[in-house]
PDB file of N, CA and C in Angstrom:
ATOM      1  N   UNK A   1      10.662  13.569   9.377  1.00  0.00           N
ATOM      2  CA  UNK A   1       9.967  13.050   8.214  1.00  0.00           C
ATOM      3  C   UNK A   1      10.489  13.751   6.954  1.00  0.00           C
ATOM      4  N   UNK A   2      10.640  12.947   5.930  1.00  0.00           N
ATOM      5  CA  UNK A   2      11.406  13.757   4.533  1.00  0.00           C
ATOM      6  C   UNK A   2       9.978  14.284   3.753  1.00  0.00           C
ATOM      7  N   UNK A   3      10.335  15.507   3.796  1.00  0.00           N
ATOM      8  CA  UNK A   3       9.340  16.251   2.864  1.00  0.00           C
ATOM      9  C   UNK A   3       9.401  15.802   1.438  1.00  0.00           C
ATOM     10  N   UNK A   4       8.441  15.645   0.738  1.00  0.00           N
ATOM     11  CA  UNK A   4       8.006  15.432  -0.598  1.00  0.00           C
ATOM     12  C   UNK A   4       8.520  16.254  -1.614  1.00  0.00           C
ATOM     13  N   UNK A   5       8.166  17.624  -0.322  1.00  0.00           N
ATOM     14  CA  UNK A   5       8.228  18.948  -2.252  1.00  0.00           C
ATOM     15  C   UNK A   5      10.191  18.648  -2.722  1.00  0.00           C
ATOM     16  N   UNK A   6      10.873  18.423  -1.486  1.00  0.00           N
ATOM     17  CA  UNK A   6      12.117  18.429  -1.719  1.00  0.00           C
ATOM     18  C   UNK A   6      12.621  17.645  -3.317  1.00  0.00           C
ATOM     19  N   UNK A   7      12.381  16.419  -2.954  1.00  0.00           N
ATOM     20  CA  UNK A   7      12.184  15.273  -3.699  1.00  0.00           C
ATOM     21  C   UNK A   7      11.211  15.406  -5.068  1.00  0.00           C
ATOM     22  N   UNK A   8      10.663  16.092  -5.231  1.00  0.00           N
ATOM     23  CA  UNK A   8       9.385  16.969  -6.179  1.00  0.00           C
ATOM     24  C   UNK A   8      10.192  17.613  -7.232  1.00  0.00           C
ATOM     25  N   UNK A   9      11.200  18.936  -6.442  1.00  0.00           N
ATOM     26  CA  UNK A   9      11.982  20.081  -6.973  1.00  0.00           C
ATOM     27  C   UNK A   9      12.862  19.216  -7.848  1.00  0.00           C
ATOM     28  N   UNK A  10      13.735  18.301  -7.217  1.00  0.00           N
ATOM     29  CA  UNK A  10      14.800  17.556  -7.872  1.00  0.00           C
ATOM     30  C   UNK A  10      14.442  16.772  -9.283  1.00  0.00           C
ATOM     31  N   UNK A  11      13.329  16.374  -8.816  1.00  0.00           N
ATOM     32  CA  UNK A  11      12.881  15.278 -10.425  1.00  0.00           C
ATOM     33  C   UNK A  11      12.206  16.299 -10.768  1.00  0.00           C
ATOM     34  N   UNK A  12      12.533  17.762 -11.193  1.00  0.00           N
ATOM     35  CA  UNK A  12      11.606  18.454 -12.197  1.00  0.00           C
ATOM     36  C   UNK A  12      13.145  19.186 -12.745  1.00  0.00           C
ATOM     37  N   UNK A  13      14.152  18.852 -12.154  1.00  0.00           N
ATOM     38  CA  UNK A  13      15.500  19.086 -12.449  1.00  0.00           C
ATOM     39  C   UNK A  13      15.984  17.846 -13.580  1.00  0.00           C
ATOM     40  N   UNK A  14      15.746  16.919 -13.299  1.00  0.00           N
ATOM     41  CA  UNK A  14      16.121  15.688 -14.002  1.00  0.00           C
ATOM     42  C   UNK A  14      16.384  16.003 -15.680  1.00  0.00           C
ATOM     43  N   UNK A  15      16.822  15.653 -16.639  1.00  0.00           N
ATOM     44  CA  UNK A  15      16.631  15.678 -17.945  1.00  0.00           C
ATOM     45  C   UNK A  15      15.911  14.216 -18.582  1.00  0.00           C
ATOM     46  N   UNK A  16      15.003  14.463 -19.522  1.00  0.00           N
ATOM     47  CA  UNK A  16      14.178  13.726 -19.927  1.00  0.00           C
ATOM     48  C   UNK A  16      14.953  12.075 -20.137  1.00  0.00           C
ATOM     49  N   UNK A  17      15.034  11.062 -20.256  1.00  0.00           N
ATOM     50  CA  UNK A  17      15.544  10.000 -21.026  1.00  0.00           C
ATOM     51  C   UNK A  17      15.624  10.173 -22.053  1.00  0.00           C
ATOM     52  N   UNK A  18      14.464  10.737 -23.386  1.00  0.00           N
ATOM     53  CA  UNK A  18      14.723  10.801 -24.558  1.00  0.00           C
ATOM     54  C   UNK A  18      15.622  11.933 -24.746  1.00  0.00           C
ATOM     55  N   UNK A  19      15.432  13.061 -24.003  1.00  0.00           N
ATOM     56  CA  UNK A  19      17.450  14.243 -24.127  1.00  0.00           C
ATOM     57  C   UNK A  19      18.156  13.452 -23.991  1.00  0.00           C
ATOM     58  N   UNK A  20      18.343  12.830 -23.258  1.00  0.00           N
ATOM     59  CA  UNK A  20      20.026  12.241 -23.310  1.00  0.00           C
ATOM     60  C   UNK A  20      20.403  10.531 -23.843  1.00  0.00           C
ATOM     61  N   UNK A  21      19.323  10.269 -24.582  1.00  0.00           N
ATOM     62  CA  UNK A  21      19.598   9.251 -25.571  1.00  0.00           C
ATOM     63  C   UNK A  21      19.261   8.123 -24.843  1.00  0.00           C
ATOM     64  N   UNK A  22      19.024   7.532 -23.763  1.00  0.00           N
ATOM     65  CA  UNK A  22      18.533   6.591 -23.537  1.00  0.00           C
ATOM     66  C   UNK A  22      17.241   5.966 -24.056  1.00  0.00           C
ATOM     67  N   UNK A  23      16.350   6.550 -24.259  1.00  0.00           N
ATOM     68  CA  UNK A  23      15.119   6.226 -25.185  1.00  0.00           C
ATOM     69  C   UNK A  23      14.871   7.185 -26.210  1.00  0.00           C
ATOM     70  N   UNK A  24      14.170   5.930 -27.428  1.00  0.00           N
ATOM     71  CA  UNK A  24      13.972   6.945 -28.394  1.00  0.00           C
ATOM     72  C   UNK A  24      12.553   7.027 -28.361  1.00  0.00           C
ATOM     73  N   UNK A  25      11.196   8.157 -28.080  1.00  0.00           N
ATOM     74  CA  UNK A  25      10.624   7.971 -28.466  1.00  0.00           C
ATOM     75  C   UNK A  25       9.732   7.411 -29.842  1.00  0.00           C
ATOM     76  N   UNK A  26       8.880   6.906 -29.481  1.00  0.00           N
ATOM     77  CA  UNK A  26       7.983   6.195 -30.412  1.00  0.00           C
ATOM     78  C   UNK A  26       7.105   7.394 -31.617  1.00  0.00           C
ATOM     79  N   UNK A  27       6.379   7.293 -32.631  1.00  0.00           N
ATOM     80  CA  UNK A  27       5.972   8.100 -33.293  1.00  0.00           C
ATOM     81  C   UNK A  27       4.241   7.596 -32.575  1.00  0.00           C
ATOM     82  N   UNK A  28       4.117   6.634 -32.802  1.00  0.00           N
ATOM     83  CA  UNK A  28       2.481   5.991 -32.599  1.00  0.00           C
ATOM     84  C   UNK A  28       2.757   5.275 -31.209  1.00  0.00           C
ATOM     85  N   UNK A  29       1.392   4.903 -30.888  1.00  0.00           N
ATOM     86  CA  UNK A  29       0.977   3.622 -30.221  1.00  0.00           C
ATOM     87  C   UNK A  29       2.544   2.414 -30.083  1.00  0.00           C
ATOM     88  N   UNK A  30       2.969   1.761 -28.551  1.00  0.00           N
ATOM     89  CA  UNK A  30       4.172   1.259 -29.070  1.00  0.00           C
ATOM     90  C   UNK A  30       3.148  -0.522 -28.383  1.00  0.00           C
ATOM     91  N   UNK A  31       2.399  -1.017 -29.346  1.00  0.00           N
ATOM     92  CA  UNK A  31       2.027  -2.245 -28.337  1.00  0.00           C
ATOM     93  C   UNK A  31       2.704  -2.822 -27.566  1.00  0.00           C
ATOM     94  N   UNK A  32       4.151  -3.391 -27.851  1.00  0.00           N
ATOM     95  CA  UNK A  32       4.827  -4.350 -27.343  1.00  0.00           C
ATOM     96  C   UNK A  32       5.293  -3.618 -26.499  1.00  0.00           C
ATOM     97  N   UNK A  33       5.680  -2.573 -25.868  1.00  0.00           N
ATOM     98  CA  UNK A  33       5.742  -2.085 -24.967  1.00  0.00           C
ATOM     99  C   UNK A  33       4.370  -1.726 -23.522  1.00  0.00           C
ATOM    100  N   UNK A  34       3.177  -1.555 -24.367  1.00  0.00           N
ATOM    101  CA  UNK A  34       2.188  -2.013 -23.411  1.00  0.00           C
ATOM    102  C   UNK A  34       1.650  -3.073 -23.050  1.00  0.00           C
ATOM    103  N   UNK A  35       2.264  -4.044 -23.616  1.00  0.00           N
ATOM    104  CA  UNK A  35       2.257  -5.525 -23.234  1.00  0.00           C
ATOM    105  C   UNK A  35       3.529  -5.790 -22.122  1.00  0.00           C
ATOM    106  N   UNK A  36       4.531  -5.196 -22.380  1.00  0.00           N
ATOM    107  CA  UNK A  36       5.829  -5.749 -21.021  1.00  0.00           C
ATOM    108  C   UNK A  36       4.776  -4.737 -19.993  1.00  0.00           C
ATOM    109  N   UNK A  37       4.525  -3.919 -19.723  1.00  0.00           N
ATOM    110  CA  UNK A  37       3.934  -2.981 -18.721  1.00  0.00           C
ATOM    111  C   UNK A  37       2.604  -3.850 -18.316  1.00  0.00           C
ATOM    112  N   UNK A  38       1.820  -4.330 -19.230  1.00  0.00           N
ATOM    113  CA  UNK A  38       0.512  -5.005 -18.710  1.00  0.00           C
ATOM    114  C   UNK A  38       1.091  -6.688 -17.829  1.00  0.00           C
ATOM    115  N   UNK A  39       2.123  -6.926 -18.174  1.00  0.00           N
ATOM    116  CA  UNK A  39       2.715  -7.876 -18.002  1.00  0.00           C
ATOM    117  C   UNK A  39       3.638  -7.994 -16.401  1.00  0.00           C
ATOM    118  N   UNK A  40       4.178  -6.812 -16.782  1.00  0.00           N
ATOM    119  CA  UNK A  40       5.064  -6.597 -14.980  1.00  0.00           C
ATOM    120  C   UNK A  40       3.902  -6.388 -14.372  1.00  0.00           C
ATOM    121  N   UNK A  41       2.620  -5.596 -14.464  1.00  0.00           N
ATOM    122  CA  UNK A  41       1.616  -5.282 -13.604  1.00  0.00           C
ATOM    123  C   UNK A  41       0.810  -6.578 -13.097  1.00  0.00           C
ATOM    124  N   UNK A  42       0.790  -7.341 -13.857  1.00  0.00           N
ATOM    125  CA  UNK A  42       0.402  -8.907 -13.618  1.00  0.00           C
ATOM    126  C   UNK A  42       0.830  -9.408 -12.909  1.00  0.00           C
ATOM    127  N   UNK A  43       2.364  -9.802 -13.259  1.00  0.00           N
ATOM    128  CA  UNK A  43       3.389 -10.175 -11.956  1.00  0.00           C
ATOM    129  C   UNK A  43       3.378  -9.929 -10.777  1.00  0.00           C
ATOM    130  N   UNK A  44       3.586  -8.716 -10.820  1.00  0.00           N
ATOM    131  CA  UNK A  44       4.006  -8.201  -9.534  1.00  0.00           C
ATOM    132  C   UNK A  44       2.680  -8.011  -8.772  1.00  0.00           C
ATOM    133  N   UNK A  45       1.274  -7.997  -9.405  1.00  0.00           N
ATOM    134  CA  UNK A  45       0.252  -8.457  -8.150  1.00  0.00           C
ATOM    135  C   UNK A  45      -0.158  -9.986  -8.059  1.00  0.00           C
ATOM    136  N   UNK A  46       0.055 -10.592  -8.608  1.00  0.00           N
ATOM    137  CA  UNK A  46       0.063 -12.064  -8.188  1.00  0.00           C
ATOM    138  C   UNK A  46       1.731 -12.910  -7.465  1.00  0.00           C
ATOM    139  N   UNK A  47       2.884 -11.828  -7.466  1.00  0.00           N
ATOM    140  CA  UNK A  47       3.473 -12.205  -6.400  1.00  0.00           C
ATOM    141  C   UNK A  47       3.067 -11.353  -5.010  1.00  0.00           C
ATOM    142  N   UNK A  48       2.862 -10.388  -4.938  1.00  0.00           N
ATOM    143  CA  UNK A  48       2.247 -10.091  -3.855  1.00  0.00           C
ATOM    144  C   UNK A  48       0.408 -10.735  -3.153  1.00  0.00           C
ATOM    145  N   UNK A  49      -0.120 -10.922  -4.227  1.00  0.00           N
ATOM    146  CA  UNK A  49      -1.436 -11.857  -3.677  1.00  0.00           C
ATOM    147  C   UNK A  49      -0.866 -13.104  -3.356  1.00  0.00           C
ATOM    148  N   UNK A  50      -0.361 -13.772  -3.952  1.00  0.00           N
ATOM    149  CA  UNK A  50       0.230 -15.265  -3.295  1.00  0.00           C
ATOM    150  C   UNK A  50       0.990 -15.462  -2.192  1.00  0.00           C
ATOM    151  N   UNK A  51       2.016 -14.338  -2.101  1.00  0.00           N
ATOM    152  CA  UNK A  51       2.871 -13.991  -1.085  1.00  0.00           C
ATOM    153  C   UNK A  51       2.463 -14.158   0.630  1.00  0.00           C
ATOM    154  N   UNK A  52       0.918 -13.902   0.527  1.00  0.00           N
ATOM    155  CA  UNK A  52       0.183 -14.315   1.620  1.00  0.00           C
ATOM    156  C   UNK A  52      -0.014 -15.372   1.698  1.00  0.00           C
ATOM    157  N   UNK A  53       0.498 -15.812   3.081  1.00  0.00           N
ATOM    158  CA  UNK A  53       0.398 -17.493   3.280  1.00  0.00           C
ATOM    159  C   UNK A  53      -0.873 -18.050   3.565  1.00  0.00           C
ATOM    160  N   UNK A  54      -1.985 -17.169   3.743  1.00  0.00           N
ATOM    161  CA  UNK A  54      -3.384 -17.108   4.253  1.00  0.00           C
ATOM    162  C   UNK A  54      -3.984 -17.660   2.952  1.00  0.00           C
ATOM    163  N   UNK A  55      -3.757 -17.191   1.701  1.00  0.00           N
ATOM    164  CA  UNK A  55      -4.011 -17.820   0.487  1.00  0.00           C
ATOM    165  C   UNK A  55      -3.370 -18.617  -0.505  1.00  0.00           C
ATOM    166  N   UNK A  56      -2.734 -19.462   0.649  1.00  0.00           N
ATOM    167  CA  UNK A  56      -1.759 -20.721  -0.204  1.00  0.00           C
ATOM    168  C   UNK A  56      -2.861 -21.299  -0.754  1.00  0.00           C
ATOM    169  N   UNK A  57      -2.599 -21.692  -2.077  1.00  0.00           N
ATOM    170  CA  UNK A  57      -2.825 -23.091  -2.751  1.00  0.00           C
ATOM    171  C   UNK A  57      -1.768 -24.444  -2.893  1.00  0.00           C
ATOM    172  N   UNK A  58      -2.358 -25.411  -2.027  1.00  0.00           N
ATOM    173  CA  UNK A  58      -0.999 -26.264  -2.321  1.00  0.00           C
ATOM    174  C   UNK A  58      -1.773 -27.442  -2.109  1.00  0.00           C
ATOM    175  N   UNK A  59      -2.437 -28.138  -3.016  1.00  0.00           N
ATOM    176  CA  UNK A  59      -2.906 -29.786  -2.757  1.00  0.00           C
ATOM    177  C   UNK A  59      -2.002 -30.597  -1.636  1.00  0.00           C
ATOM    178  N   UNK A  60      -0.849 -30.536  -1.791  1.00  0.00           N
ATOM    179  CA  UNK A  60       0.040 -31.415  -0.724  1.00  0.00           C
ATOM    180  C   UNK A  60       0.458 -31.002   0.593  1.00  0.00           C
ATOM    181  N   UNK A  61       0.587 -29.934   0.360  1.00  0.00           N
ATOM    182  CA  UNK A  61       0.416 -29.179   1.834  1.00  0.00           C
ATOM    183  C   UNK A  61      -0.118 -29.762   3.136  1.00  0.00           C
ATOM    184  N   UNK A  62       0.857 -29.912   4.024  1.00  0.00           N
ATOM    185  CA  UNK A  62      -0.134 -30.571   5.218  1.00  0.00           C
ATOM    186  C   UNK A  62      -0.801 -30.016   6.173  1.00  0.00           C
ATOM    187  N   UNK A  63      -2.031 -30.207   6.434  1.00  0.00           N
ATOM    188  CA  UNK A  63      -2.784 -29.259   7.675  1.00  0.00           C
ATOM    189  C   UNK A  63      -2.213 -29.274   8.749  1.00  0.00           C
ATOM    190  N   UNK A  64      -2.126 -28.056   9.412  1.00  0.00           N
ATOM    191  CA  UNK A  64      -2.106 -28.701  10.862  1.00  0.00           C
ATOM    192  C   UNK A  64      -3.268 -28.656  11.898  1.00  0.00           C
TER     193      UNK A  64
END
């Protein structure tokens, strides 16, 4: 089994995104950025709730 702390140690090694220029932090509040985040979080549980075939919706769908 892979231990955690290993994996723990390493990403406390990492350098920030905003050190090395990939993001710039924000000064305030960034809305439109908590809107893509409220937005993937949406997604991605209504493809996993639908994903169950137990809770298809499909008018045409045929019974068996």
């Amino acid at each position: 089994m892979i231990d955690p702390t290993h994996l723990l140690d390493f990403a406390t090694q990492l350098p920030h995104p905003s050190d090395i220029g990939i993001i710039k932090p924000s000064g305030g509040f960034n809305f439109g950025a908590a809107l893509c985040g409220l937005g993937a979080f949406f997604g991605a549980s209504q493809f996993f709730y639908y994903s169950d075939d137990s809770k298809r919706i499909d008018p045409w769908a045929k019974r068996d």
